[in-house]
C-alpha atoms as a PDB file:
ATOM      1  CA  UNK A   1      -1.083   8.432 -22.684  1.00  0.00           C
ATOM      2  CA  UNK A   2      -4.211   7.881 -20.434  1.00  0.00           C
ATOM      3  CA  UNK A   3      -6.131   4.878 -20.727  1.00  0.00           C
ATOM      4  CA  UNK A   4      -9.383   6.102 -20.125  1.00  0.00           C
ATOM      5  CA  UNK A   5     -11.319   3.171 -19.778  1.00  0.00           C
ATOM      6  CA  UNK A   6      -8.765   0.782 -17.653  1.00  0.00           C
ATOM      7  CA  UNK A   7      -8.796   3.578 -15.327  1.00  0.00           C
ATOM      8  CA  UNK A   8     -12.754   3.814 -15.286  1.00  0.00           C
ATOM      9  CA  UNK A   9     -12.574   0.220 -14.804  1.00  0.00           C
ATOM     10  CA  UNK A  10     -10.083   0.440 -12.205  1.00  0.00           C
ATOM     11  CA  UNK A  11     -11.855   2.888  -9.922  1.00  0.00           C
ATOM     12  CA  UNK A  12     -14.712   1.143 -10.211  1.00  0.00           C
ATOM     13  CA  UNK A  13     -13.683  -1.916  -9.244  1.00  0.00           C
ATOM     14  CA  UNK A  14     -11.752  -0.380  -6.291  1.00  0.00           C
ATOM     15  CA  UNK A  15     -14.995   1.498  -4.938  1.00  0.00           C
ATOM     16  CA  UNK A  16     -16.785  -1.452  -5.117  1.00  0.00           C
ATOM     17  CA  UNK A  17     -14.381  -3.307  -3.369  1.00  0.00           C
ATOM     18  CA  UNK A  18     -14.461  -1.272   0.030  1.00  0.00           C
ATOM     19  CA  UNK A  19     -16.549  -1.252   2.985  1.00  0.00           C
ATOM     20  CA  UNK A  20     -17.372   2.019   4.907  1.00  0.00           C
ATOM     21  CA  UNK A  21     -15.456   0.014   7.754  1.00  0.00           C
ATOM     22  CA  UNK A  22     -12.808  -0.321   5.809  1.00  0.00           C
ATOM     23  CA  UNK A  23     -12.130   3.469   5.585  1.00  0.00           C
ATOM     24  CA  UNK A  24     -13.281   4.440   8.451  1.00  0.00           C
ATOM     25  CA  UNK A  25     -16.862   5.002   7.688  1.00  0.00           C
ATOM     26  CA  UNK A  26     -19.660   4.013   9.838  1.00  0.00           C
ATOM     27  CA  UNK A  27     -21.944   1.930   7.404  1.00  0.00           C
ATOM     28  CA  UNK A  28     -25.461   3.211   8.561  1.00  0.00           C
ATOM     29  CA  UNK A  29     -28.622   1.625   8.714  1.00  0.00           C
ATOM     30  CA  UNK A  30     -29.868   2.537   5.178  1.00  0.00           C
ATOM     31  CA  UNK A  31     -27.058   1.659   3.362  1.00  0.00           C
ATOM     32  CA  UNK A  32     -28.298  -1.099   0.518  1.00  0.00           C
ATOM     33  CA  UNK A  33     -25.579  -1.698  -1.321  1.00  0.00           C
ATOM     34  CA  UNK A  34     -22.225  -3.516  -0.716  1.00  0.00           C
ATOM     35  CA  UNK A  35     -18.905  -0.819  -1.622  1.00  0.00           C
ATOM     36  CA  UNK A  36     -18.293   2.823  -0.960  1.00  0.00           C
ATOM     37  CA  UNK A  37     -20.789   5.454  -2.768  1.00  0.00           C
ATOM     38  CA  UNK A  38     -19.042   7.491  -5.442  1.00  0.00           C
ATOM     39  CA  UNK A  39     -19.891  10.798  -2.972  1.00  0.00           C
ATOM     40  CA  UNK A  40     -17.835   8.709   0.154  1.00  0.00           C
ATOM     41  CA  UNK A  41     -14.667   7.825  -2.222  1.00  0.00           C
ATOM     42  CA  UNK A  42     -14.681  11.728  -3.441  1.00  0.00           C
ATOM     43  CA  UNK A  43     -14.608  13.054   0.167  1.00  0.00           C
ATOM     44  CA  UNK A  44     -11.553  10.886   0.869  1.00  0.00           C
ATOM     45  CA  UNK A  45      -9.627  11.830  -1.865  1.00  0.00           C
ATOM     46  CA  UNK A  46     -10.429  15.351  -1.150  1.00  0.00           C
ATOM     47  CA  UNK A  47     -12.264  15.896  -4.721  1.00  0.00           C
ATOM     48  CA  UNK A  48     -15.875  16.923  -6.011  1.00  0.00           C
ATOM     49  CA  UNK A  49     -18.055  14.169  -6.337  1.00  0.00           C
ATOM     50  CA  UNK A  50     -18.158  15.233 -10.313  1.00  0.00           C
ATOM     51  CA  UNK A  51     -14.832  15.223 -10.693  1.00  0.00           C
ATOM     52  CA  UNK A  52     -14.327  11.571  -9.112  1.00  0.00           C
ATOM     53  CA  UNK A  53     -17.858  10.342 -11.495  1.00  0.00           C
ATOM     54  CA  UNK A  54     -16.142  11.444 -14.477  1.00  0.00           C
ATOM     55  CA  UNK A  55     -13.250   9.603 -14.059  1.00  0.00           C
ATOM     56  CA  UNK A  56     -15.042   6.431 -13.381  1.00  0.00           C
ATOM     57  CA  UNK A  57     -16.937   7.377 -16.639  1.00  0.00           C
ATOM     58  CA  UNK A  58     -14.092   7.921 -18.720  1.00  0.00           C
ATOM     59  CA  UNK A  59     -15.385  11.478 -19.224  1.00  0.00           C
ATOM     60  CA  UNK A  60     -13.015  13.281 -17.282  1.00  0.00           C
ATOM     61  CA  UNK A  61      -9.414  14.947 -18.179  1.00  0.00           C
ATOM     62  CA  UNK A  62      -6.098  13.625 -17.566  1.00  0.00           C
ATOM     63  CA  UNK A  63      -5.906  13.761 -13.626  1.00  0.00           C
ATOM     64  CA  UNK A  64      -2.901  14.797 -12.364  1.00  0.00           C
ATOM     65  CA  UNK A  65      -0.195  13.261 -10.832  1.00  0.00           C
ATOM     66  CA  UNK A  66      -1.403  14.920  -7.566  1.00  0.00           C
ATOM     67  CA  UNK A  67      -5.094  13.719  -7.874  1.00  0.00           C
ATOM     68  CA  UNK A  68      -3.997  10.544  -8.631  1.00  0.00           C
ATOM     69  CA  UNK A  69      -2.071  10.080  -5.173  1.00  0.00           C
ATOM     70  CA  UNK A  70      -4.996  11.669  -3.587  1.00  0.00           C
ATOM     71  CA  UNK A  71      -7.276   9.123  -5.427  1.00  0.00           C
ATOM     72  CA  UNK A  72      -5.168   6.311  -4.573  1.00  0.00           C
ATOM     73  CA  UNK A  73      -4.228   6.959  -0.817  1.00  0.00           C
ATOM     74  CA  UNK A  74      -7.888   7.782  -0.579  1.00  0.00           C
ATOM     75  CA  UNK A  75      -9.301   4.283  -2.405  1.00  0.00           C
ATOM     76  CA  UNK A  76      -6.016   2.832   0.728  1.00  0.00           C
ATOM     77  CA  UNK A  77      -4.112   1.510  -2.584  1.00  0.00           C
ATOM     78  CA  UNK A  78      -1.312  -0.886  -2.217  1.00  0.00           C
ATOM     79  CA  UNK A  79       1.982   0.204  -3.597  1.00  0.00           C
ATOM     80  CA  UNK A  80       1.804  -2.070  -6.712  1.00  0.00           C
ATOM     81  CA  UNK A  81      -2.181  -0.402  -7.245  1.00  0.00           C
ATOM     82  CA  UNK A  82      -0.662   3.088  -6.702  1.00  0.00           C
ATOM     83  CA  UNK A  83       1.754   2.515  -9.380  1.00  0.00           C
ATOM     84  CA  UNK A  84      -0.501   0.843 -11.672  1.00  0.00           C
ATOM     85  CA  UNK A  85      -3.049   3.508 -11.333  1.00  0.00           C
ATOM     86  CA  UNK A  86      -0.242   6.002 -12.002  1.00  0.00           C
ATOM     87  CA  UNK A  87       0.244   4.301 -15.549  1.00  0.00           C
ATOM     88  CA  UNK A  88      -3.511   4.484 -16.464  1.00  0.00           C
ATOM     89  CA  UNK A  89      -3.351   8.326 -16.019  1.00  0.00           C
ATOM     90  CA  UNK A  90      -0.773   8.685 -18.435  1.00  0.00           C
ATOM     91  CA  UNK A  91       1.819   9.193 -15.610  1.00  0.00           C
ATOM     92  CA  UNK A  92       5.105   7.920 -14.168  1.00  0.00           C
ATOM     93  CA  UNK A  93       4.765   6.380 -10.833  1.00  0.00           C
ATOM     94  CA  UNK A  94       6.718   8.524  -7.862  1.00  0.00           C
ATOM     95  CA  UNK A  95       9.420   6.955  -6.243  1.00  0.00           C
ATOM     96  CA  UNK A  96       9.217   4.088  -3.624  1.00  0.00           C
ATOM     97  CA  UNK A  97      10.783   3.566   0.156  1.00  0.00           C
ATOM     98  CA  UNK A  98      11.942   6.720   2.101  1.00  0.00           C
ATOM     99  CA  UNK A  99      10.830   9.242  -0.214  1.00  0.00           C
ATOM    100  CA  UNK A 100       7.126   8.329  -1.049  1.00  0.00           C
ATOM    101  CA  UNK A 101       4.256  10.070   0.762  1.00  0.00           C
ATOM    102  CA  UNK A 102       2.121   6.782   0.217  1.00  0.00           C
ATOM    103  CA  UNK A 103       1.101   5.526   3.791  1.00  0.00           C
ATOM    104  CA  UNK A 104       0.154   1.956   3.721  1.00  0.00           C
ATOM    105  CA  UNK A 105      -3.299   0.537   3.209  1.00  0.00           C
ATOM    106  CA  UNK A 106      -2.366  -1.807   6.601  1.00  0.00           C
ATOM    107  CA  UNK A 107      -1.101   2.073   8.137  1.00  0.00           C
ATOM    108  CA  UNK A 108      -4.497   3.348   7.087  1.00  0.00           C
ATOM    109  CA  UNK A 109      -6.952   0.685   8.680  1.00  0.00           C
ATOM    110  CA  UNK A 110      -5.218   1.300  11.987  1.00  0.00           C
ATOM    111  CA  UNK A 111      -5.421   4.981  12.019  1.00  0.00           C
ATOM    112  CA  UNK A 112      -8.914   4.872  10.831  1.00  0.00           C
ATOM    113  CA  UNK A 113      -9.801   3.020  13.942  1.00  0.00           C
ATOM    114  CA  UNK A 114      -8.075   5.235  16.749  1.00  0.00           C
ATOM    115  CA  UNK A 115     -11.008   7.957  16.459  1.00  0.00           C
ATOM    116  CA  UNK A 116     -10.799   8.995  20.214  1.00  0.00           C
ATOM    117  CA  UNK A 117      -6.524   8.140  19.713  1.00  0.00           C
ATOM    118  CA  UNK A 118      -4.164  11.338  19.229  1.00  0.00           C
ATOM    119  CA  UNK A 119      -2.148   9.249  16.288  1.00  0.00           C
ATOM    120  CA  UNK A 120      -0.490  10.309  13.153  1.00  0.00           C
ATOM    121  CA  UNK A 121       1.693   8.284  10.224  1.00  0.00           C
ATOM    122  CA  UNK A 122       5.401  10.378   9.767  1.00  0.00           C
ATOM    123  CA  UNK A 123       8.402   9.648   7.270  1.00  0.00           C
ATOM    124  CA  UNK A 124      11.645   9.109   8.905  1.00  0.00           C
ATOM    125  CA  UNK A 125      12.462  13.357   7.925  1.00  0.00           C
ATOM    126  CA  UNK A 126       9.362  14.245  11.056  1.00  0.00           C
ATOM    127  CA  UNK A 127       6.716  15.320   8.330  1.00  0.00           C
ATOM    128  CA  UNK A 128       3.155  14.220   9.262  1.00  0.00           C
ATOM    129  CA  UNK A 129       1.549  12.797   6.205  1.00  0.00           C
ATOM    130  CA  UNK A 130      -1.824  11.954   8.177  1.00  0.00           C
ATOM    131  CA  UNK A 131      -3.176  12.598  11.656  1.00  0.00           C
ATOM    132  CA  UNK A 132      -6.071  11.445  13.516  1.00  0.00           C
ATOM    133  CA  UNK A 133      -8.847  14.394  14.842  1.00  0.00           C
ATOM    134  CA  UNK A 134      -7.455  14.203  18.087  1.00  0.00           C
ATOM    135  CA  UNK A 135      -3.780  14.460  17.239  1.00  0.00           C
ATOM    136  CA  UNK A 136      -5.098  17.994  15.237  1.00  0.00           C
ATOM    137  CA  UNK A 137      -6.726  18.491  18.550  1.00  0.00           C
ATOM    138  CA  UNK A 138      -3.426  18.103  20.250  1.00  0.00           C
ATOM    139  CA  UNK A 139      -0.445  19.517  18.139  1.00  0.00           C
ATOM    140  CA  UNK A 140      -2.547  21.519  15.253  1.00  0.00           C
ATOM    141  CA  UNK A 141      -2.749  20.724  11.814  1.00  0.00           C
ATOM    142  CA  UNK A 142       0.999  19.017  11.116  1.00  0.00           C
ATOM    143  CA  UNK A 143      -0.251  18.557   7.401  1.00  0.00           C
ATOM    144  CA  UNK A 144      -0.501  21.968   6.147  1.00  0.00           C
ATOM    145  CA  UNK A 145       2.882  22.721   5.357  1.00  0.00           C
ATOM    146  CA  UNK A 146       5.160  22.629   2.553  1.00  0.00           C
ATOM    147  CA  UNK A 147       8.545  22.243   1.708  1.00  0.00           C
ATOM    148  CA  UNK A 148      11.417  21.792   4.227  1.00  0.00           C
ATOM    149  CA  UNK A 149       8.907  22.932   6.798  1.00  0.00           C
ATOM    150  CA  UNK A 150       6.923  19.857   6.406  1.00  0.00           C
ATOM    151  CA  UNK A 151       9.568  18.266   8.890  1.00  0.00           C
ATOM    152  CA  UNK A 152       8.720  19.223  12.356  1.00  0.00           C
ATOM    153  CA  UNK A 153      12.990  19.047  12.654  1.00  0.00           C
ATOM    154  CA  UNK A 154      13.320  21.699  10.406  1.00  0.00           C
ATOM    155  CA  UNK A 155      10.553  23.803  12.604  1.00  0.00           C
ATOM    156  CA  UNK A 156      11.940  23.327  15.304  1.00  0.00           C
ATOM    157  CA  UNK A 157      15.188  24.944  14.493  1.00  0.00           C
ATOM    158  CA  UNK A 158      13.413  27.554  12.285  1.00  0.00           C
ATOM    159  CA  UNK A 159      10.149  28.570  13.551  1.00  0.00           C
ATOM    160  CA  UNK A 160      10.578  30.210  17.297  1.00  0.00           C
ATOM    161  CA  UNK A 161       6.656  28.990  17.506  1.00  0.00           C
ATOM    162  CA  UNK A 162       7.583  25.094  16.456  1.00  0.00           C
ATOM    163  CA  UNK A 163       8.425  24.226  20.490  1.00  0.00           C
ATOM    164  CA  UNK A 164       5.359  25.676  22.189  1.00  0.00           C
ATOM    165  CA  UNK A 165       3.668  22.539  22.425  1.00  0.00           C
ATOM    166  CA  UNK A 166       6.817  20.803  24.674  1.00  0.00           C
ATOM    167  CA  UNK A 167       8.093  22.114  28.119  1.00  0.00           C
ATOM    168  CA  UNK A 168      10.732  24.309  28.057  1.00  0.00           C
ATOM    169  CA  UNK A 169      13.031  22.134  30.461  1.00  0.00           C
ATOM    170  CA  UNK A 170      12.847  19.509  27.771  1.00  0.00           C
ATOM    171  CA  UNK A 171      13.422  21.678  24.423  1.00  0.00           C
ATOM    172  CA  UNK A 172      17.371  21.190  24.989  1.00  0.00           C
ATOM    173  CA  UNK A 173      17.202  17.441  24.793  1.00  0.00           C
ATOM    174  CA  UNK A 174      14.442  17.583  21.707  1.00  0.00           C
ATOM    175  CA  UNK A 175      17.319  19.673  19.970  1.00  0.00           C
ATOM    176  CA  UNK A 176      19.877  16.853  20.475  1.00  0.00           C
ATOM    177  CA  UNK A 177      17.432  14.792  19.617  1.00  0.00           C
ATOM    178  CA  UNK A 178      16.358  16.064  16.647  1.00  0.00           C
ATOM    179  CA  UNK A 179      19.771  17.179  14.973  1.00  0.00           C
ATOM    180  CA  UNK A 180      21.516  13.395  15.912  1.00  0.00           C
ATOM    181  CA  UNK A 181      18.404  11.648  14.397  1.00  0.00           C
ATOM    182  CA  UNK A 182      18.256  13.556  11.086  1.00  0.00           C
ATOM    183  CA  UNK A 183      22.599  13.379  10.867  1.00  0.00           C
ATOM    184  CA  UNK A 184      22.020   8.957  11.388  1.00  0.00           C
ATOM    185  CA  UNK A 185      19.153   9.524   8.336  1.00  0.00           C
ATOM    186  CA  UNK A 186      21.132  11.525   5.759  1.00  0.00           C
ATOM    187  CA  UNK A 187      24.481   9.129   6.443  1.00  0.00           C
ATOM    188  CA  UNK A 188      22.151   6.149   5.515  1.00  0.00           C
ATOM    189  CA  UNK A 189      20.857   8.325   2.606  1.00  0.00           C
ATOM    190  CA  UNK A 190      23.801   9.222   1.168  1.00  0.00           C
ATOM    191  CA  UNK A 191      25.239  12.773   0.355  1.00  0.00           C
ATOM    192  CA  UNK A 192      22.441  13.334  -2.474  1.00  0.00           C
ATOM    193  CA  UNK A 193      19.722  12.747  -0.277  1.00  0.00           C
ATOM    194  CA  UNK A 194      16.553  14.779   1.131  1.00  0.00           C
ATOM    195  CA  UNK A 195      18.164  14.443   4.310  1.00  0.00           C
ATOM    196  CA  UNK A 196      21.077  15.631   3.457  1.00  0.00           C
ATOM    197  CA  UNK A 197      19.263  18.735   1.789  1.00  0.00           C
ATOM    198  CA  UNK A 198      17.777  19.734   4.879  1.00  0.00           C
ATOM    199  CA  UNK A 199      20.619  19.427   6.956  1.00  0.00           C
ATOM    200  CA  UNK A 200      22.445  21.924   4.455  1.00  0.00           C
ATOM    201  CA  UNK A 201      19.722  24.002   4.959  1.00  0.00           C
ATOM    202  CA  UNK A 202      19.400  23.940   8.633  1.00  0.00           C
ATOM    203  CA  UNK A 203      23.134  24.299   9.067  1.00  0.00           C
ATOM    204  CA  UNK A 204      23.085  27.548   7.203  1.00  0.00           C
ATOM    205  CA  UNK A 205      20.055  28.859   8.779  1.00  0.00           C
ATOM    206  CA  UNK A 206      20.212  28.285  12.282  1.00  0.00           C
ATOM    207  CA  UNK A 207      23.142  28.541  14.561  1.00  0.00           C
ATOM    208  CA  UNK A 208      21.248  26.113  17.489  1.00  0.00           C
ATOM    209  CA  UNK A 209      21.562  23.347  14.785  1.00  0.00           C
ATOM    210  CA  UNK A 210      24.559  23.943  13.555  1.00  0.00           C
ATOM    211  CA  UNK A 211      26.452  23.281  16.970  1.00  0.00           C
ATOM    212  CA  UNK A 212      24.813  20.484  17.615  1.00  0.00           C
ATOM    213  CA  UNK A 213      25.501  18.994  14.001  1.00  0.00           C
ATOM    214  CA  UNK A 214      29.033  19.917  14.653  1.00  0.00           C
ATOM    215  CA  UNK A 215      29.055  17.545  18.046  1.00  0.00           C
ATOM    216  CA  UNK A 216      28.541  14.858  15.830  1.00  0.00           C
ATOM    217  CA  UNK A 217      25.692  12.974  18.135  1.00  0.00           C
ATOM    218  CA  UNK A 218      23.857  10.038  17.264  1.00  0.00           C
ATOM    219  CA  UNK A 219      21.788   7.693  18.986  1.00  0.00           C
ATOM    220  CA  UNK A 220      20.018  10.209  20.885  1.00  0.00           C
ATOM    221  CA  UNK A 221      16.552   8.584  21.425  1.00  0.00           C
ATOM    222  CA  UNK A 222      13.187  10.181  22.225  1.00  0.00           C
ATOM    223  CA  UNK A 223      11.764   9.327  25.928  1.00  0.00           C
ATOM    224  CA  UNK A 224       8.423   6.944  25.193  1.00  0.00           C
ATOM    225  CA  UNK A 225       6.904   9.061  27.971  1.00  0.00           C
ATOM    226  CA  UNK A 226       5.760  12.566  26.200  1.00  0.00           C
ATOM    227  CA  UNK A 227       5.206  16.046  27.922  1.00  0.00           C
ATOM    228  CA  UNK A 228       2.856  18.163  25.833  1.00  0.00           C
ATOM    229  CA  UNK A 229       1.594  21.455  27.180  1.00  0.00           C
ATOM    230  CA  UNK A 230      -1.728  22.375  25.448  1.00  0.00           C
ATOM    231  CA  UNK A 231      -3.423  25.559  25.611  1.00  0.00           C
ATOM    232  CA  UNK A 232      -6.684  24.348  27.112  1.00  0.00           C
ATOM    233  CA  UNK A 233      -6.012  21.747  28.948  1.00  0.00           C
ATOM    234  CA  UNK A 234      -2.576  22.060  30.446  1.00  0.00           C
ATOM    235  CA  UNK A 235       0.336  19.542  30.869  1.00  0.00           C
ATOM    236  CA  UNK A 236      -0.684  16.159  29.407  1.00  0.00           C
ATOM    237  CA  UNK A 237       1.697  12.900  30.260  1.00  0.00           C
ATOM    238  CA  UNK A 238       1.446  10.568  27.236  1.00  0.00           C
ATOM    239  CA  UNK A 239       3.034   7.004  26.373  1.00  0.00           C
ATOM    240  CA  UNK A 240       3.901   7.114  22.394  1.00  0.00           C
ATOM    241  CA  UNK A 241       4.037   3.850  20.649  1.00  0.00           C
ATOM    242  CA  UNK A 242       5.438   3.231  17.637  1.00  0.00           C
ATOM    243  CA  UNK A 243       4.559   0.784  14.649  1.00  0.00           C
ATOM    244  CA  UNK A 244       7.436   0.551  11.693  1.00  0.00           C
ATOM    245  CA  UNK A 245       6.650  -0.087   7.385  1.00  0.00           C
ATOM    246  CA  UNK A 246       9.935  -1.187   7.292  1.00  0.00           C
ATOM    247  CA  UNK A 247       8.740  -0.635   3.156  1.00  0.00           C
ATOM    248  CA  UNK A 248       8.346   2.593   3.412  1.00  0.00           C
ATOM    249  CA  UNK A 249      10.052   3.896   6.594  1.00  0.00           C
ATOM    250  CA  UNK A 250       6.812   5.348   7.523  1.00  0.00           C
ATOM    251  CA  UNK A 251       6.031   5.675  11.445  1.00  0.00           C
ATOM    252  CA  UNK A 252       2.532   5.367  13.311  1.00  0.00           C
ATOM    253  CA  UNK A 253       2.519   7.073  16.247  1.00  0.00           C
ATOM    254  CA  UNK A 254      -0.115   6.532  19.075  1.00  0.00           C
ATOM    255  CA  UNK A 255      -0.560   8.856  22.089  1.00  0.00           C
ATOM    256  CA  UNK A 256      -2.275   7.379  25.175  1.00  0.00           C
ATOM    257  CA  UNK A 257      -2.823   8.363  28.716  1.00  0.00           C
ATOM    258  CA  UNK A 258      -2.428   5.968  31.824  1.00  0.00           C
ATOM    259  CA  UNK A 259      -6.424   4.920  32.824  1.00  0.00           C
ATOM    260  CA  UNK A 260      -7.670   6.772  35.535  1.00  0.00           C
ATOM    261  CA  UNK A 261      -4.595   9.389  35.305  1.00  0.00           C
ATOM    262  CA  UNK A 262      -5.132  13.171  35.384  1.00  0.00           C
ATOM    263  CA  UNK A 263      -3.586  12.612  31.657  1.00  0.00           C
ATOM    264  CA  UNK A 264      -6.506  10.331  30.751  1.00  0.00           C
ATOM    265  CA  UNK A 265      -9.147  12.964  32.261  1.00  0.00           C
ATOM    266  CA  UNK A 266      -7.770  15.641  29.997  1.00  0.00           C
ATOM    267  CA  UNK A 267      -7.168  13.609  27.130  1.00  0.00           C
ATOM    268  CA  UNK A 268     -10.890  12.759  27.212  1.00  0.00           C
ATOM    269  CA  UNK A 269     -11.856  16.242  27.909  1.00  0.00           C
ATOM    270  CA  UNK A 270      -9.625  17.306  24.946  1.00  0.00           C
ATOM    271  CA  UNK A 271     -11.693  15.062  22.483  1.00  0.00           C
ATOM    272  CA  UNK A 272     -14.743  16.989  23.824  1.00  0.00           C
ATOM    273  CA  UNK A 273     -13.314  20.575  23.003  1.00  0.00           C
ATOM    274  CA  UNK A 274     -12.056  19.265  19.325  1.00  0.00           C
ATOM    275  CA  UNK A 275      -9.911  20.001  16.982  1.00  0.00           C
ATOM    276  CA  UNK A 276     -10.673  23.864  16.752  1.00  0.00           C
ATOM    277  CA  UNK A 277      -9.089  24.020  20.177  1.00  0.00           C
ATOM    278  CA  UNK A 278      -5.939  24.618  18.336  1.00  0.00           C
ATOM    279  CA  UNK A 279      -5.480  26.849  15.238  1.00  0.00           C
END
């Protein structure tokens, strides 16, 4: 059963909590009081402004379980505030570790900061749960999709369009790569796992994959050096780093260019073009 007012209370206290900065949000000149306006909190969890009031009035219905993980990635809840959030809506929380969507509040404040960064926060399956406007800018909206084709691994073996963004000389070794990386997950994961689910499903749906899952290779590793080929701006050299929740086996990703490269000159013209460069 929702408790109305704890979660009034709750969200309340969150807001009030933040700074812009804290989000991501440039704090302007006119901005009198401390916390995040009701209007700035709505916008980040992807609601009407309404919507988010009422539930700080107690007025509102019984969210559901999907506005409450927008509410509470959007307010950067910890895990133990994402659960106990979950409980004032009447709800079960979702599961913990490898499975949860929840990125990190310390995940968050990094990628909020890397505005001119291509960045974006993965699971250890290669589905992009957030992305920076310059990594849209590079690779396209990685959010939008849904099921199995949320992992980029599945794509790649599924979707003839998935590799365009790579050199062809290297889409061998991204194979290997891909198919001995998701066979080390779903033997950690057990037989019942999501992992293993997908790799059912690739095995049956694309012949590529299922020779290379039949080699039985694993510790193929990605090269830190990246190749992307982008439609308006050409081949682009990029350095990936990589920062581990070892909580949630989530993965930021950062893309840079070598200062003063032809990489970097692109990469700074690309941030100029924006994201609508790429559908």
């Amino acid at each position: 059963m929702i408790d109305r007012a704890g979660l009034a209370t709750f969200l309340r206290r969150r807001r009030e909590s933040l700074q812009p900065e804290d989000v991501g949000l440039s704090r302007g000149p006119r901005r009198r009081t401390d916390g995040l306006r009701r209007e700035e909190v709505a916008a980040l969890c992807h609601m009407s402004t309404d919507y988010y009031a009422r539930l700080e009035r107690g007025t509102g219905p019984q969210p559901s379980e999907q506005m409450i993980a927008s509410i509470a990635q959007g307010l950067h809840l910890s895990l133990d505030e994402r659960d106990h959030v979950f409980r004032l809506s009447g709800h079960n929380p979702p599961s913990r570790g490898a499975t949860s969507d929840h990125v990190s509040p310390g995940l968050l404040r990094i990628l909020d900061r890397l505005h001119d960064t291509p960045a974006e926060v993965v699971t250890e399956l290669g589905e992009t749960l957030r992305q920076t406007r310059m990594a849209i800018a590079l690779t396209g909206d990685a959010t939008r999709f849904t099921g199995p084709e949320r992992s980029l691994g599945y794509r790649w073996f599924t979707d003839p369009t998935a590799g365009a963004a790579y050199p062809p000389e290297e889409r061998l070794f991204l194979s290997r790569v891909y198919a001995a990386g998701l066979r080390e997950v779903a033997t950690l994961r057990g037989p019942d796992s999501k992992a293993e689910r997908l790799a059912a499903l690739l095995r049956e749906q694309s012949e590529e994959f299922r020779d290379l899952w039949d080699g039985h290779e694993v510790g193929i590793r990605p090269t830190r050096l990246k190749r992307f080929v982008h439609p308006e701006v050409g081949m682009l050299e990029l350095n990936c780093q990589t920062l581990l929740d070892p909580d949630q086996s989530h993965r930021l990703l950062v893309y840079t260019a070598e200062p003063g490269s032809e990489s970097h000159e692109k990469l700074q013209l690309l941030a100029v073009i924006g994201a609508h460069a790429v559908p």
